[in-house]
PDB file of N, CA and C in Angstrom:
ATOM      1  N   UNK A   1       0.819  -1.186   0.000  1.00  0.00           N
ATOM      2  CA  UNK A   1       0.000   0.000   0.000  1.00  0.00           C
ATOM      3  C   UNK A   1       0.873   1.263   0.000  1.00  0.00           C
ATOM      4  N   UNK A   2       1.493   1.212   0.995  1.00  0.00           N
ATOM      5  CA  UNK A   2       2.887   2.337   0.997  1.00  0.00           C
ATOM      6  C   UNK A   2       3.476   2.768  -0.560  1.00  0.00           C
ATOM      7  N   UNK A   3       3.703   1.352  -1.147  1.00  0.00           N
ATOM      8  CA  UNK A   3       4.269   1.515  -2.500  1.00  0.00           C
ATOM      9  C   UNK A   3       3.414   2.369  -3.382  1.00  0.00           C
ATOM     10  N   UNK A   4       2.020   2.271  -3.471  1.00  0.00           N
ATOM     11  CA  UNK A   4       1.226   2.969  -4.480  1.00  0.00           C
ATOM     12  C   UNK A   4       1.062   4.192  -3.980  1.00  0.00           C
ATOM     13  N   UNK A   5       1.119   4.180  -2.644  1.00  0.00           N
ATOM     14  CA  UNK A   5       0.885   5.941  -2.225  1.00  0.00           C
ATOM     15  C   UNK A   5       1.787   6.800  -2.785  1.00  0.00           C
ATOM     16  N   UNK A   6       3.153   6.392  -2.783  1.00  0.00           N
ATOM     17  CA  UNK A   6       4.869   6.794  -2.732  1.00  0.00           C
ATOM     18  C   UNK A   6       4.476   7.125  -4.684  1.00  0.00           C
ATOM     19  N   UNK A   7       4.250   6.525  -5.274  1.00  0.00           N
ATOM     20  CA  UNK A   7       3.607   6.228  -6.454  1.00  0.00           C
ATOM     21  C   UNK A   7       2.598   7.574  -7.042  1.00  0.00           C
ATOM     22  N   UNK A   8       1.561   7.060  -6.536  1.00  0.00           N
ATOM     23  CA  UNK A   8       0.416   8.121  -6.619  1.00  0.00           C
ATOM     24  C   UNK A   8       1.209   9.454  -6.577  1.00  0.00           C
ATOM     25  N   UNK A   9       1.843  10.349  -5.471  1.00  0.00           N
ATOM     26  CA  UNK A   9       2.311  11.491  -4.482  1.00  0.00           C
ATOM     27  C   UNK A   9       3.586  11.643  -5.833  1.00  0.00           C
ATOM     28  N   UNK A  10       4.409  10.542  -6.086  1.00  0.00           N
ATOM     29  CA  UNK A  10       5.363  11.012  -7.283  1.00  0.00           C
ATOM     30  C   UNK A  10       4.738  11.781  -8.331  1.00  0.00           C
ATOM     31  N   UNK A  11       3.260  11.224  -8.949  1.00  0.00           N
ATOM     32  CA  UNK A  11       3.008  11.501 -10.504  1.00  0.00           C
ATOM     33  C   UNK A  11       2.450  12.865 -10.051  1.00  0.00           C
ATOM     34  N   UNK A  12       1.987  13.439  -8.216  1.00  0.00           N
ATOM     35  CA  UNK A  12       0.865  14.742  -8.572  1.00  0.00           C
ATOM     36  C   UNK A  12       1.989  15.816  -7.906  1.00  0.00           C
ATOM     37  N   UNK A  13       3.525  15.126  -7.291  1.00  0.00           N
ATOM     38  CA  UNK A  13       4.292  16.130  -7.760  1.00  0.00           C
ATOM     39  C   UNK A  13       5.529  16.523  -8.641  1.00  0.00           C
ATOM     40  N   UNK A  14       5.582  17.561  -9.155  1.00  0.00           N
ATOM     41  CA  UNK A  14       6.366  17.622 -10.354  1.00  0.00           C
ATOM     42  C   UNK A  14       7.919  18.302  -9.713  1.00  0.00           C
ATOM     43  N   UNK A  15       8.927  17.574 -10.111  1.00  0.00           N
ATOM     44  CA  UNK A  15      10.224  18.074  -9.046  1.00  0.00           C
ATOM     45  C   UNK A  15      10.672  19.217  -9.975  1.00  0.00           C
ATOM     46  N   UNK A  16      11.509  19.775  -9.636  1.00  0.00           N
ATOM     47  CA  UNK A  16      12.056  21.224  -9.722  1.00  0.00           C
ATOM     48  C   UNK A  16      13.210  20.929 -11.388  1.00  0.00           C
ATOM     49  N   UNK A  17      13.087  21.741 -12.221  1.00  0.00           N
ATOM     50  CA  UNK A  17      13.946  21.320 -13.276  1.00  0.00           C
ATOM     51  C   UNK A  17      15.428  21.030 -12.677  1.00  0.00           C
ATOM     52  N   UNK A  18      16.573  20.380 -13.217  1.00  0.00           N
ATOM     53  CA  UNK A  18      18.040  20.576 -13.008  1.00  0.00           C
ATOM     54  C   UNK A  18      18.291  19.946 -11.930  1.00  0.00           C
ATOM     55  N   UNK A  19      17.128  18.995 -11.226  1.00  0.00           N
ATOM     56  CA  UNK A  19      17.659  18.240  -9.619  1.00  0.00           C
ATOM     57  C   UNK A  19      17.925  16.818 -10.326  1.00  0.00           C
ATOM     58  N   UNK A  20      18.747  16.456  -9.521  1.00  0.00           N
ATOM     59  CA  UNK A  20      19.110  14.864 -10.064  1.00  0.00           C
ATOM     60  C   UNK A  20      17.572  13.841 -10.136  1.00  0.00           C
ATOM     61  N   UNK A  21      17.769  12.802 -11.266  1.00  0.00           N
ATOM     62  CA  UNK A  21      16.493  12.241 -11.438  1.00  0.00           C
ATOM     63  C   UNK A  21      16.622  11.329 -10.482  1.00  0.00           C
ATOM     64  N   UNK A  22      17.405  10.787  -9.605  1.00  0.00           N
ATOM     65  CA  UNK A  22      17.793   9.538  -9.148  1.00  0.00           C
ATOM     66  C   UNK A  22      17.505  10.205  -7.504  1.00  0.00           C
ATOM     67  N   UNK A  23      16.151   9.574  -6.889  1.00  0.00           N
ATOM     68  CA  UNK A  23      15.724  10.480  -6.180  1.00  0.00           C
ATOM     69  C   UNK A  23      16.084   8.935  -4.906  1.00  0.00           C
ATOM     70  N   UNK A  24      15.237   9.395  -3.299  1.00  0.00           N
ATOM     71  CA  UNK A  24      15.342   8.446  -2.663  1.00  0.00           C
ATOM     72  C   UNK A  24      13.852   6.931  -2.790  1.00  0.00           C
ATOM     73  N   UNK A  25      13.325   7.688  -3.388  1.00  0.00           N
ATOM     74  CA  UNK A  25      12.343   6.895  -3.552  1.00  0.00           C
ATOM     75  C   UNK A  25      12.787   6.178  -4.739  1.00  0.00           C
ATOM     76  N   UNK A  26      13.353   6.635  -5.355  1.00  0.00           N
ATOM     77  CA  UNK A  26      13.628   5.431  -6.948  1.00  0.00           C
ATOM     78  C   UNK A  26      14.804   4.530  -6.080  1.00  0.00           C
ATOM     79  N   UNK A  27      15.842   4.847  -5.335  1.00  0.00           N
ATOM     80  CA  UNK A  27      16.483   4.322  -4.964  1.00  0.00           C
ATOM     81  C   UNK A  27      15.942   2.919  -3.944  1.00  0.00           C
ATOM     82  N   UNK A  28      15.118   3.287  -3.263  1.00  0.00           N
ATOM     83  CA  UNK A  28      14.333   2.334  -2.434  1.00  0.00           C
ATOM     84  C   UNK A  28      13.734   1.104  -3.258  1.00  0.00           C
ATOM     85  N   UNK A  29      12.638   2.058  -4.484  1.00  0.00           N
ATOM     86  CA  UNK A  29      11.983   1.026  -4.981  1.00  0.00           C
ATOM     87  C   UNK A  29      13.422   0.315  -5.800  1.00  0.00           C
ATOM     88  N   UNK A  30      14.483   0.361  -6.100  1.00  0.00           N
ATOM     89  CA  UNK A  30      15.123  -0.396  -6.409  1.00  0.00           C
ATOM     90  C   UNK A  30      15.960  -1.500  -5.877  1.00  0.00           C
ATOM     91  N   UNK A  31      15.516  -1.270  -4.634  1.00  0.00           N
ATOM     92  CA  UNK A  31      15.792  -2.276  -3.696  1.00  0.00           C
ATOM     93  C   UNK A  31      14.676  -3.210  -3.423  1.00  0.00           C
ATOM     94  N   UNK A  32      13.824  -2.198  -3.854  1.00  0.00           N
ATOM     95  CA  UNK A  32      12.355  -3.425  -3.456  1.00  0.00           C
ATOM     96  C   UNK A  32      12.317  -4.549  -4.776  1.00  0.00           C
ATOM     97  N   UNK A  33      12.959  -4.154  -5.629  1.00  0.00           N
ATOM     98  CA  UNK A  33      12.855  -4.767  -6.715  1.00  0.00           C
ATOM     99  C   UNK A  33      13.778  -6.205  -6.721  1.00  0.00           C
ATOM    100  N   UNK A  34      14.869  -5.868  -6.560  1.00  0.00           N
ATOM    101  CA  UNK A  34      16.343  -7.086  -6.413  1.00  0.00           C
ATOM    102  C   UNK A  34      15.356  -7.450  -4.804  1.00  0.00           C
ATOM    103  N   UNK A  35      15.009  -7.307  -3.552  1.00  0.00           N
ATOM    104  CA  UNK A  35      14.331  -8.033  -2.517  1.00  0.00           C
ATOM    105  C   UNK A  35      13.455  -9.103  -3.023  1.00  0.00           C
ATOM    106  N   UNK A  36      12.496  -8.655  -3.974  1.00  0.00           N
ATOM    107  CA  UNK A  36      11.003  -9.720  -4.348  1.00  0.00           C
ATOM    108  C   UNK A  36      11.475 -10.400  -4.925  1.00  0.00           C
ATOM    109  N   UNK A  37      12.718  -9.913  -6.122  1.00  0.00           N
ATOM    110  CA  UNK A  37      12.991 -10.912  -7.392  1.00  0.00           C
ATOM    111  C   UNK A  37      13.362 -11.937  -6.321  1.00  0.00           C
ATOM    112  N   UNK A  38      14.589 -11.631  -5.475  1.00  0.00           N
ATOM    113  CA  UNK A  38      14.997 -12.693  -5.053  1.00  0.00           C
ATOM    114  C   UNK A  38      14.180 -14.088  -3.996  1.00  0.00           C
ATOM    115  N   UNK A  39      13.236 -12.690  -3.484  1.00  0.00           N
ATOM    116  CA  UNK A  39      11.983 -13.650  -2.606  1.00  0.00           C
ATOM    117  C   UNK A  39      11.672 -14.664  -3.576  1.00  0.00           C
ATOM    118  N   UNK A  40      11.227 -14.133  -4.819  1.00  0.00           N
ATOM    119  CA  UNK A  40      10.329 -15.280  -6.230  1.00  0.00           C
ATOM    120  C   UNK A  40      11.498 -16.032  -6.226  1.00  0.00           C
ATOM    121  N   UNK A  41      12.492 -16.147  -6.573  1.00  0.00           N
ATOM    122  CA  UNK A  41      13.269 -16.936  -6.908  1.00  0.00           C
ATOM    123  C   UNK A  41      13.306 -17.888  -5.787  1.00  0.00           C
ATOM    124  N   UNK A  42      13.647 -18.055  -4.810  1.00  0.00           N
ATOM    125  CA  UNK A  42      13.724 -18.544  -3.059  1.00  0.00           C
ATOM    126  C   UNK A  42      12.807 -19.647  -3.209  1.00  0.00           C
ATOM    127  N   UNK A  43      11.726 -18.569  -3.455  1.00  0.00           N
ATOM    128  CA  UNK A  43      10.390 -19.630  -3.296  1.00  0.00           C
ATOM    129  C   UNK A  43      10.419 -20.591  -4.478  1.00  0.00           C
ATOM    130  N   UNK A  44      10.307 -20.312  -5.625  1.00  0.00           N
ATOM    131  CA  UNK A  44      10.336 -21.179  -6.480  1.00  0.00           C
ATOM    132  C   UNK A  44      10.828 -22.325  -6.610  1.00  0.00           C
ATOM    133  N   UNK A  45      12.259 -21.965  -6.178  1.00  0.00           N
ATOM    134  CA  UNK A  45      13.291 -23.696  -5.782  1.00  0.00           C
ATOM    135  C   UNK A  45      12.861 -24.012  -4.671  1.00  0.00           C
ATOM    136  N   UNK A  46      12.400 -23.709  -3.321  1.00  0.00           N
ATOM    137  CA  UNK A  46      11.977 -24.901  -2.394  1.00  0.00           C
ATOM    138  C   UNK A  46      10.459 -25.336  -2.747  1.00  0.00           C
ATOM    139  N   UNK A  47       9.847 -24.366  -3.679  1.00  0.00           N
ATOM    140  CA  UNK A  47       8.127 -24.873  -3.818  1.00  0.00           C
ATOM    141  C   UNK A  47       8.946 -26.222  -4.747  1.00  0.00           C
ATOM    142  N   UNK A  48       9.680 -26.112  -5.770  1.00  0.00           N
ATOM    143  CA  UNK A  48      10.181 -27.264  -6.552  1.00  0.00           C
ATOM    144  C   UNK A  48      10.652 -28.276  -5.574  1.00  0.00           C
ATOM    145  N   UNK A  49      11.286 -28.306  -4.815  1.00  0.00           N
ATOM    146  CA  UNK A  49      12.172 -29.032  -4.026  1.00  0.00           C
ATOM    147  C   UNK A  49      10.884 -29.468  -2.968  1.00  0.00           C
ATOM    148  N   UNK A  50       9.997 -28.994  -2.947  1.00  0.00           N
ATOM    149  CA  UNK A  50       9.128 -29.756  -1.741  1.00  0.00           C
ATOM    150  C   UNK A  50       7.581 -30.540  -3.106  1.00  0.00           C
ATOM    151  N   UNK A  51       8.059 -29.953  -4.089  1.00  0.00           N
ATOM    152  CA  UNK A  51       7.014 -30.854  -5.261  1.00  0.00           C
ATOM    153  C   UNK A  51       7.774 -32.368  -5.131  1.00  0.00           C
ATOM    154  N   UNK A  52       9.045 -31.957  -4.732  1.00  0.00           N
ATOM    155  CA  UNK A  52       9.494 -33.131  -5.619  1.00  0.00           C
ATOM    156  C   UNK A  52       9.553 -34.412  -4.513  1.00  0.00           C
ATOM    157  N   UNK A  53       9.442 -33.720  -3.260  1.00  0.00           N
ATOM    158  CA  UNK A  53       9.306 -34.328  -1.949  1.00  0.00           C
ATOM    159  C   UNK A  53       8.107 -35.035  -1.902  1.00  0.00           C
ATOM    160  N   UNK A  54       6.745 -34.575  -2.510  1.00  0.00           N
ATOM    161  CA  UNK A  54       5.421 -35.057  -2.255  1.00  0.00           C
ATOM    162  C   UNK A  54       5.009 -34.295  -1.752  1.00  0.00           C
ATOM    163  N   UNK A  55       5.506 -33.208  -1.046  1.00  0.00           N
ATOM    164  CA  UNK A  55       4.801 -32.879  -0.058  1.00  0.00           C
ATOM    165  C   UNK A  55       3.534 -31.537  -0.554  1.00  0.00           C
ATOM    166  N   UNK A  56       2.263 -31.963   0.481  1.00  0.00           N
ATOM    167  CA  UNK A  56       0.909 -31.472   0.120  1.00  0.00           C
ATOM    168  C   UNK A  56       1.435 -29.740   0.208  1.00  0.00           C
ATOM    169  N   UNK A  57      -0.273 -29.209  -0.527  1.00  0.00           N
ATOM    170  CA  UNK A  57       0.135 -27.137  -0.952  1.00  0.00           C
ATOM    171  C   UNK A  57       0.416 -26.899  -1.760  1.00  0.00           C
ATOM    172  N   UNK A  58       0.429 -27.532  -2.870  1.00  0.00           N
ATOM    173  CA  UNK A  58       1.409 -27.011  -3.850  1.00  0.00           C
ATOM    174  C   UNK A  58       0.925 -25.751  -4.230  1.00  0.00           C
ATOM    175  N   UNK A  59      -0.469 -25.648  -3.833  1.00  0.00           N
ATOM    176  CA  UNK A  59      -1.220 -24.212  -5.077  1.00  0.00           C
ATOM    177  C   UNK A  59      -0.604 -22.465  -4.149  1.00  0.00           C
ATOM    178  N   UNK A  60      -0.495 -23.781  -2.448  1.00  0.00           N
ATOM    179  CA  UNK A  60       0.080 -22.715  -1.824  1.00  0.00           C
ATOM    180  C   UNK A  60       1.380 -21.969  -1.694  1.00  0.00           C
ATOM    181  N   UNK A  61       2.142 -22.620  -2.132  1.00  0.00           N
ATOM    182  CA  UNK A  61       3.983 -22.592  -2.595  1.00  0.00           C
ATOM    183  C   UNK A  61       3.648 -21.821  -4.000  1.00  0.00           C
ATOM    184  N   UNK A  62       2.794 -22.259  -4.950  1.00  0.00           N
ATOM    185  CA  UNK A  62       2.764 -21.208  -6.544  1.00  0.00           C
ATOM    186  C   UNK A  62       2.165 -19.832  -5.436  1.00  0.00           C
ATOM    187  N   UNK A  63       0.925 -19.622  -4.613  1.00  0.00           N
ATOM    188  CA  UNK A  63       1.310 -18.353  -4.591  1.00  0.00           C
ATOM    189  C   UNK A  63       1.277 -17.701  -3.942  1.00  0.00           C
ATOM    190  N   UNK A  64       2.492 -18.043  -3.167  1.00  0.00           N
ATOM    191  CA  UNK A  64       3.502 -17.701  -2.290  1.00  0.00           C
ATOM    192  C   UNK A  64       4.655 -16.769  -3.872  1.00  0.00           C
ATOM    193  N   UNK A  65       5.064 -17.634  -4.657  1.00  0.00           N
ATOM    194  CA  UNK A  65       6.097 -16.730  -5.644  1.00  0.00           C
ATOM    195  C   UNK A  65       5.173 -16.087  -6.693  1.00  0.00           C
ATOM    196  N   UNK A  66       4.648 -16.220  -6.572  1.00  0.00           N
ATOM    197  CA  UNK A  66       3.498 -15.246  -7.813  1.00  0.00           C
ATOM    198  C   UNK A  66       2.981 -13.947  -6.854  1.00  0.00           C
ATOM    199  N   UNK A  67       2.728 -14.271  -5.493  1.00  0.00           N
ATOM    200  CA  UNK A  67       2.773 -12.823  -5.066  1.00  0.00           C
ATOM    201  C   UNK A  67       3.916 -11.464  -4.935  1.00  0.00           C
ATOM    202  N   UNK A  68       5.418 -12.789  -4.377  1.00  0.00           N
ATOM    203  CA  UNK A  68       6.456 -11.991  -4.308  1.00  0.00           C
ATOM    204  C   UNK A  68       6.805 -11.110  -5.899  1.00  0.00           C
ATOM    205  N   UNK A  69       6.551 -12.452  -6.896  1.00  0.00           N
ATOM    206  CA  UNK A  69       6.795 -11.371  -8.375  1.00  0.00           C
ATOM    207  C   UNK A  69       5.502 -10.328  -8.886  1.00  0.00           C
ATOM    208  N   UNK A  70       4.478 -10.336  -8.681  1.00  0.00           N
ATOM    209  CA  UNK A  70       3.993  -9.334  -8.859  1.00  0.00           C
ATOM    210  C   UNK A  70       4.082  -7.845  -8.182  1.00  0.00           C
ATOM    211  N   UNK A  71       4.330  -8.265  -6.527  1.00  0.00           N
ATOM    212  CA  UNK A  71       5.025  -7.201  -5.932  1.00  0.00           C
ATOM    213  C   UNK A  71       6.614  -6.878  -6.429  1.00  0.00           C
ATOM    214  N   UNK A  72       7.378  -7.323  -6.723  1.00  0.00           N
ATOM    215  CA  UNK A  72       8.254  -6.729  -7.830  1.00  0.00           C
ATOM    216  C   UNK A  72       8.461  -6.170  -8.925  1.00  0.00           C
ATOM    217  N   UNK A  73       6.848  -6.648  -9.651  1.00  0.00           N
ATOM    218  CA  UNK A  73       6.643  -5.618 -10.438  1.00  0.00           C
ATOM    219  C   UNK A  73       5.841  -4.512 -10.489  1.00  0.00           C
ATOM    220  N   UNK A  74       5.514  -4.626  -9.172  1.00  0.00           N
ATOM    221  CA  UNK A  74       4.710  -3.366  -8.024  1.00  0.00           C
ATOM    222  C   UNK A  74       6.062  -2.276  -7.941  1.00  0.00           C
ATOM    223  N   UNK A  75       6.836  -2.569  -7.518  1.00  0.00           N
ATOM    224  CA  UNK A  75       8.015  -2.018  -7.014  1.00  0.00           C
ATOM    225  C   UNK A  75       8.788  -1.295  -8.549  1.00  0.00           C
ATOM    226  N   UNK A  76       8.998  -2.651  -9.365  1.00  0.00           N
ATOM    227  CA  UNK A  76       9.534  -2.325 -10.825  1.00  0.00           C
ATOM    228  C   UNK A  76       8.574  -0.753 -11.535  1.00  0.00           C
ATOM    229  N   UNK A  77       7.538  -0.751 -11.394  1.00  0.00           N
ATOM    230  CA  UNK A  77       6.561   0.223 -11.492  1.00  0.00           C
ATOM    231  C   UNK A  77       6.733   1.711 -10.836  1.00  0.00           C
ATOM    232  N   UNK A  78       6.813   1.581  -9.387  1.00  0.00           N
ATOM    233  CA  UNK A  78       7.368   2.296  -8.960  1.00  0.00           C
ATOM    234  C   UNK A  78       8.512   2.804  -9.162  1.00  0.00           C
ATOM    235  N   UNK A  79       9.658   2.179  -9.773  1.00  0.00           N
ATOM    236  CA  UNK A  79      10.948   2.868 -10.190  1.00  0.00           C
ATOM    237  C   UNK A  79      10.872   3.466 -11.572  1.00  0.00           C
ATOM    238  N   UNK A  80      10.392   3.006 -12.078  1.00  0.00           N
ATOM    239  CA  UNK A  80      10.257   3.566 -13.745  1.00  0.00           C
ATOM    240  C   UNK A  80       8.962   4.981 -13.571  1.00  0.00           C
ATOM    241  N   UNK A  81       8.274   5.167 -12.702  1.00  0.00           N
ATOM    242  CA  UNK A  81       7.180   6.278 -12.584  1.00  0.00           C
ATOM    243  C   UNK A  81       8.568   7.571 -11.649  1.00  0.00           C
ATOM    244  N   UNK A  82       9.114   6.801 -10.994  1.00  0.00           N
ATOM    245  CA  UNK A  82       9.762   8.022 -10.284  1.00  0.00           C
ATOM    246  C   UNK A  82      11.152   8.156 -11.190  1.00  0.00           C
ATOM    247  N   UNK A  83      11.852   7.428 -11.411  1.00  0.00           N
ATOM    248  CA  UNK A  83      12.626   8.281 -12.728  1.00  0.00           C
ATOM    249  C   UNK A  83      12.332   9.159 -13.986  1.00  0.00           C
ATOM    250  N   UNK A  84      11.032   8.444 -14.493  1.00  0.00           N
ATOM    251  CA  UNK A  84      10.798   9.109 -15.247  1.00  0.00           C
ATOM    252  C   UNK A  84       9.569  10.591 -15.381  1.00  0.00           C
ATOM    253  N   UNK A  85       9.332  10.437 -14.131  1.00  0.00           N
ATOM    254  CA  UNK A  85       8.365  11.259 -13.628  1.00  0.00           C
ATOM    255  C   UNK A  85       9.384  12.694 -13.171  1.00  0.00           C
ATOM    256  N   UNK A  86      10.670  12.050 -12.795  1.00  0.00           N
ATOM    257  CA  UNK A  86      11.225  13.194 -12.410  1.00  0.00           C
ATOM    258  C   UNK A  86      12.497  14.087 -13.167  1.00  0.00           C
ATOM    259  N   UNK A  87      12.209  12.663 -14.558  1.00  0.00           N
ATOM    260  CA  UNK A  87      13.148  12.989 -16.061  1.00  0.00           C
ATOM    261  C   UNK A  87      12.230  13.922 -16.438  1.00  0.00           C
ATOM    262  N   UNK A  88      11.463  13.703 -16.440  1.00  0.00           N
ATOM    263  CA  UNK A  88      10.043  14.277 -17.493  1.00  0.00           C
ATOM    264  C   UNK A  88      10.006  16.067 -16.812  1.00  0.00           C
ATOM    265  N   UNK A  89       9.608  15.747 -15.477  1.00  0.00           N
ATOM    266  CA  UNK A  89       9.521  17.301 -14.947  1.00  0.00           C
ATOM    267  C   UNK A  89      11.221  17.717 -15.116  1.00  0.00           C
ATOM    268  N   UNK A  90      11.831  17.711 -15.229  1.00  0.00           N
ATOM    269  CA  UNK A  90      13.135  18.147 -15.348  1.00  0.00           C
ATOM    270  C   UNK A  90      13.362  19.076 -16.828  1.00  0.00           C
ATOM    271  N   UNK A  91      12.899  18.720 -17.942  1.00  0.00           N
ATOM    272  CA  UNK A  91      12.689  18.691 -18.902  1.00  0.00           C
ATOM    273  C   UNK A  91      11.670  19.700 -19.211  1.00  0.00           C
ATOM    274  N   UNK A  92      10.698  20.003 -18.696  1.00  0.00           N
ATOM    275  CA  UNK A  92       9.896  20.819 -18.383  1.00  0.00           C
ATOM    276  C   UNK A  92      10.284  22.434 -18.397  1.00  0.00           C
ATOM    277  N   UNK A  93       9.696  23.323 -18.593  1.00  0.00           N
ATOM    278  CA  UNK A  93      10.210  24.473 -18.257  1.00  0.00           C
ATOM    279  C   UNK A  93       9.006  24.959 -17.228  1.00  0.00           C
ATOM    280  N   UNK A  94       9.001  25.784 -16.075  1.00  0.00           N
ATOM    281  CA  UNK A  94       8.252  26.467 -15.142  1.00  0.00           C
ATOM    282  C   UNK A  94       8.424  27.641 -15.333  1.00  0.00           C
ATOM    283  N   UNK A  95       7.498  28.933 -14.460  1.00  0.00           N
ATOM    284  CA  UNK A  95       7.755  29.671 -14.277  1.00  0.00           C
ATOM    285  C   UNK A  95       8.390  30.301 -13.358  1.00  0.00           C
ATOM    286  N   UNK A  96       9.200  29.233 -12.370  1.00  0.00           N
ATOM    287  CA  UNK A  96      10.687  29.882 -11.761  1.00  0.00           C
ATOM    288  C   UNK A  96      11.688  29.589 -12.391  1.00  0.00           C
ATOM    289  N   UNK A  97      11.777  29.347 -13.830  1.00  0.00           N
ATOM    290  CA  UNK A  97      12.825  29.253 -14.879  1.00  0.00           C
ATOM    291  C   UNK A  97      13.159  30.827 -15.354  1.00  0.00           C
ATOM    292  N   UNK A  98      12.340  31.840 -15.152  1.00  0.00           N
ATOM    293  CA  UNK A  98      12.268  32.678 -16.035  1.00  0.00           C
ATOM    294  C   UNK A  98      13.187  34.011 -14.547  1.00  0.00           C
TER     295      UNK A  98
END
């Protein structure tokens, strides 16, 4: 939820021309990103490794890593809206340019 707010609050504000695009929030969500991938990945080899065991859940082990990767591309979302949200206003001209 945090993520879409951080999200939302990027696109309704527009940053100042000439500030670096590489803000703390792109930096974060880029951590959130390498975190989930690696959660999906985690999960995937022991959901495999406990298929291969027998052991019962399986629908619950798929989504267990189908949540972690969609929240990565929750996150992936979030980094591409705040770089380019803050490429875009950069690019921009205002009227404290003048």
């Amino acid at each position: 939820a945090l993520s879409i707010v951080l999200m939302l609050f990027n696109l309704a504000c527009a940053g100042k021309s000439g500030m670096c695009c590489l803000s703390v929030e792109a930096i974060l969500a880029c951590c959130g990103v390498i975190w989930w991938i690696a959660a999906g990945v985690v999960s995937v080899i022991t959901s495999d490794n406990a298929s291969d065991q027998g052991l019962e859940k399986k629908s619950c082990r798929e989504a267990l890593y189908i949540a972690s990767f969609c929240t990565a591309g929750l996150f992936l979302a979030q980094f591409l809206l705040s770089t380019t949200g803050c490429c875009c206003s950069c690019c921009r001209e205002t009227d404290d340019d003048y």
